[in-house]
N, C-alpha and C. Protein backbone atom coordinates (compact mmCIF):
# COMPACT_ATOMS: atom_id res chain seq x y z
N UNK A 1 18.85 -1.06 37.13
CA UNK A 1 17.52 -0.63 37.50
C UNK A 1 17.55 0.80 38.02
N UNK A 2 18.47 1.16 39.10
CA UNK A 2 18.22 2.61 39.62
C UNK A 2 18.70 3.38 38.30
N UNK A 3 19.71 3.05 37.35
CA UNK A 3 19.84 3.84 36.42
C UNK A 3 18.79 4.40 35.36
N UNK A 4 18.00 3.67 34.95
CA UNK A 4 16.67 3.17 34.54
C UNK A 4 15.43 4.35 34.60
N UNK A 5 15.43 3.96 36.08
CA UNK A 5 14.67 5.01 37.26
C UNK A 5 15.24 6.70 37.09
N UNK A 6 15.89 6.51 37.41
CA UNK A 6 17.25 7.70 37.42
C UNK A 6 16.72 8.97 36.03
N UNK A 7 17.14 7.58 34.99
CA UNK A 7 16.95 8.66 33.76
C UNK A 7 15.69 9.35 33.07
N UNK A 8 14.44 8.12 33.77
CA UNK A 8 12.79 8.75 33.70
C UNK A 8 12.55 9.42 34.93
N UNK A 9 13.32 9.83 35.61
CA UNK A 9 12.31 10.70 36.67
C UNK A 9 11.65 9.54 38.26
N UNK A 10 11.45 8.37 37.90
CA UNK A 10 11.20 7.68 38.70
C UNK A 10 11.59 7.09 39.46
N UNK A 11 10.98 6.62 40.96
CA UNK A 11 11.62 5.46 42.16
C UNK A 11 11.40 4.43 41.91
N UNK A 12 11.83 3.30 42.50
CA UNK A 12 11.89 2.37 42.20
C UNK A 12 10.50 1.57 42.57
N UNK A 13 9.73 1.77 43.34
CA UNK A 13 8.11 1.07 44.07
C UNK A 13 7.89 1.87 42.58
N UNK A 14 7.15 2.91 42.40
CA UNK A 14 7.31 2.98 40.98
C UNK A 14 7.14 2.29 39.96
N UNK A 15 8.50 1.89 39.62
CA UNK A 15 8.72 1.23 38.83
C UNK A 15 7.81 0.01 38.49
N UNK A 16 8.04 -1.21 39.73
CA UNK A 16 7.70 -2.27 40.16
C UNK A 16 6.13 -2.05 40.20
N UNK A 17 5.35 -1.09 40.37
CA UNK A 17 4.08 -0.73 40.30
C UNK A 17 3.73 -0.60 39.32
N UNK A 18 4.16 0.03 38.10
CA UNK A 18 4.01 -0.05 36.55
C UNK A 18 3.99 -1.08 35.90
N UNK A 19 5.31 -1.87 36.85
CA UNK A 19 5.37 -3.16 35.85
C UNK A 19 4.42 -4.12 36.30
N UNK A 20 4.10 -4.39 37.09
CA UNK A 20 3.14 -5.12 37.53
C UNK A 20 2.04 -4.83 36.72
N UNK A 21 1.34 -3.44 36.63
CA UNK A 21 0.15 -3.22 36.24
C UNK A 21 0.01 -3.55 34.61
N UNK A 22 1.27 -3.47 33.94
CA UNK A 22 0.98 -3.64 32.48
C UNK A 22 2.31 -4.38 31.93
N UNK A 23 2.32 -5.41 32.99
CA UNK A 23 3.50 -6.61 32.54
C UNK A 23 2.21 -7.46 31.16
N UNK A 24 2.47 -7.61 30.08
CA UNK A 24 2.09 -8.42 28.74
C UNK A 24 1.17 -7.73 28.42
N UNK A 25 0.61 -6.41 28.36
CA UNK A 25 0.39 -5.63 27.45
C UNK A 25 0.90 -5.44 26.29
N UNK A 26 0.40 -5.70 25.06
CA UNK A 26 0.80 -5.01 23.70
C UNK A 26 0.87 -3.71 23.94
N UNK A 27 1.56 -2.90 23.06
CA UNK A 27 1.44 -1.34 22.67
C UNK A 27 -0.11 -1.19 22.18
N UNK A 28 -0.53 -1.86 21.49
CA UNK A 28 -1.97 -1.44 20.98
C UNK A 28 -3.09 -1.89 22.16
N UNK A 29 -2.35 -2.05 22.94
CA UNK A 29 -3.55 -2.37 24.17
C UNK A 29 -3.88 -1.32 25.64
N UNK A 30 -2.36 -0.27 25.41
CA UNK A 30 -2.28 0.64 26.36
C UNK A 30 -3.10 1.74 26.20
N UNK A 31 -3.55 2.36 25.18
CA UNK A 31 -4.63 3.41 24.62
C UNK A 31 -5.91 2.85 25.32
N UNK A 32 -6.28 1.49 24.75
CA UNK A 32 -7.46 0.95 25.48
C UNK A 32 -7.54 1.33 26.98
N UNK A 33 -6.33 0.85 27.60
CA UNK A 33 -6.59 0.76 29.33
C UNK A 33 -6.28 2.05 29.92
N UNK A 34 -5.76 3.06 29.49
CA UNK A 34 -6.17 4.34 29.68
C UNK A 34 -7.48 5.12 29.54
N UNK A 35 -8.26 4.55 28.49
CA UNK A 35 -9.24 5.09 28.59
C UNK A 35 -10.00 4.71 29.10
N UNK A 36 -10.32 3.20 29.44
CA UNK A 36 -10.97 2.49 30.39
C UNK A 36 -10.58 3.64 31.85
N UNK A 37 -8.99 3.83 32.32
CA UNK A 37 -8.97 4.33 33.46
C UNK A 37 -9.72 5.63 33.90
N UNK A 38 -9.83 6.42 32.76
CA UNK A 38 -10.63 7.46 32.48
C UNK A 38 -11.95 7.57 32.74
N UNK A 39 -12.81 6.75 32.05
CA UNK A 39 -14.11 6.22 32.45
C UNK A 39 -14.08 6.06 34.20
N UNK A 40 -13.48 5.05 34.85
CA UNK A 40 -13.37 4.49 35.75
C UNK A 40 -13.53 5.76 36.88
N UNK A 41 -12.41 6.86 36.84
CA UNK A 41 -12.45 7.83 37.11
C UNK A 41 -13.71 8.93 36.78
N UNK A 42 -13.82 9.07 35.97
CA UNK A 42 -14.97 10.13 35.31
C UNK A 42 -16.16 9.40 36.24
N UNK A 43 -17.04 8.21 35.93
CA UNK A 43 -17.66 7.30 36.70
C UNK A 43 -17.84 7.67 38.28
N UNK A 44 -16.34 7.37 39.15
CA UNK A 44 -16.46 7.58 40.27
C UNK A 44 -16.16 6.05 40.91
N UNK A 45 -15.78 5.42 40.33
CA UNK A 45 -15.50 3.88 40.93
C UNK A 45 -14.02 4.03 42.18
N UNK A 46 -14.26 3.37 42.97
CA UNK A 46 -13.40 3.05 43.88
C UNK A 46 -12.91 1.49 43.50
N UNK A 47 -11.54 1.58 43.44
CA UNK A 47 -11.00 0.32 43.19
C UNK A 47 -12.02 -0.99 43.10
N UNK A 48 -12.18 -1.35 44.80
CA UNK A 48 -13.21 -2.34 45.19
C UNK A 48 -14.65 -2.67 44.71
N UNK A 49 -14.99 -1.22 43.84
CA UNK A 49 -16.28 -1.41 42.97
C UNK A 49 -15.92 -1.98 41.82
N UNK A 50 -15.01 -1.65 41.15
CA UNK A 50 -14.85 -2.34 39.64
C UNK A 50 -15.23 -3.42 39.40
N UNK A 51 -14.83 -4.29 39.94
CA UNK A 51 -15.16 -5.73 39.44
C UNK A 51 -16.67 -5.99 39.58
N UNK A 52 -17.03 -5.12 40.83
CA UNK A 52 -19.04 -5.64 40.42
C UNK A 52 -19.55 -4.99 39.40
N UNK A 53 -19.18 -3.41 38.89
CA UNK A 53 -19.28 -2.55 37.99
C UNK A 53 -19.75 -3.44 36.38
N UNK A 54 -18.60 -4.32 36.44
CA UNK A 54 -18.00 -4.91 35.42
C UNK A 54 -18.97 -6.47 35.21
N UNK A 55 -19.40 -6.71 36.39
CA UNK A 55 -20.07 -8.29 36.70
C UNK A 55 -21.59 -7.38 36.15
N UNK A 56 -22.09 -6.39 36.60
CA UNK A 56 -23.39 -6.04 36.71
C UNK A 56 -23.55 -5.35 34.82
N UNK A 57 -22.63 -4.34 34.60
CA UNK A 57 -22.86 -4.08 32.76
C UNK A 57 -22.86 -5.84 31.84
N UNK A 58 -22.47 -6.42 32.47
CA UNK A 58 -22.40 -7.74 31.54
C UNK A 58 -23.63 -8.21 31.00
């Protein structure tokens, strides 16, 4: 693992933060959730808003 880390530039919380966020993602699904993050950002959402964001466009 620190080798891992080591050779991308990264720490290890890091790491464990990445993987968490896009543990069973396809490759064809990461384009999607970037641009979603984009929006999200552009938007102005704070974490804790998303999910009503998301309840209320429905």
């Amino acid at each position: 693992m620190n080798e891992i880390c080591r050779e991308h530039g990264i720490n290890q919380p890091t790491f464990y933060k990445w993987k968490s966020k896009y543990v069973g993602l396809d490759v064809q699904q990461l384009p999607k959730m970037k641009e979603l993050q984009k929006c999200i950002r552009v938007v102005g959402l704070t974490p804790d808003q998303i999910p009503n964001f998301f309840r209320k466009a429905a």
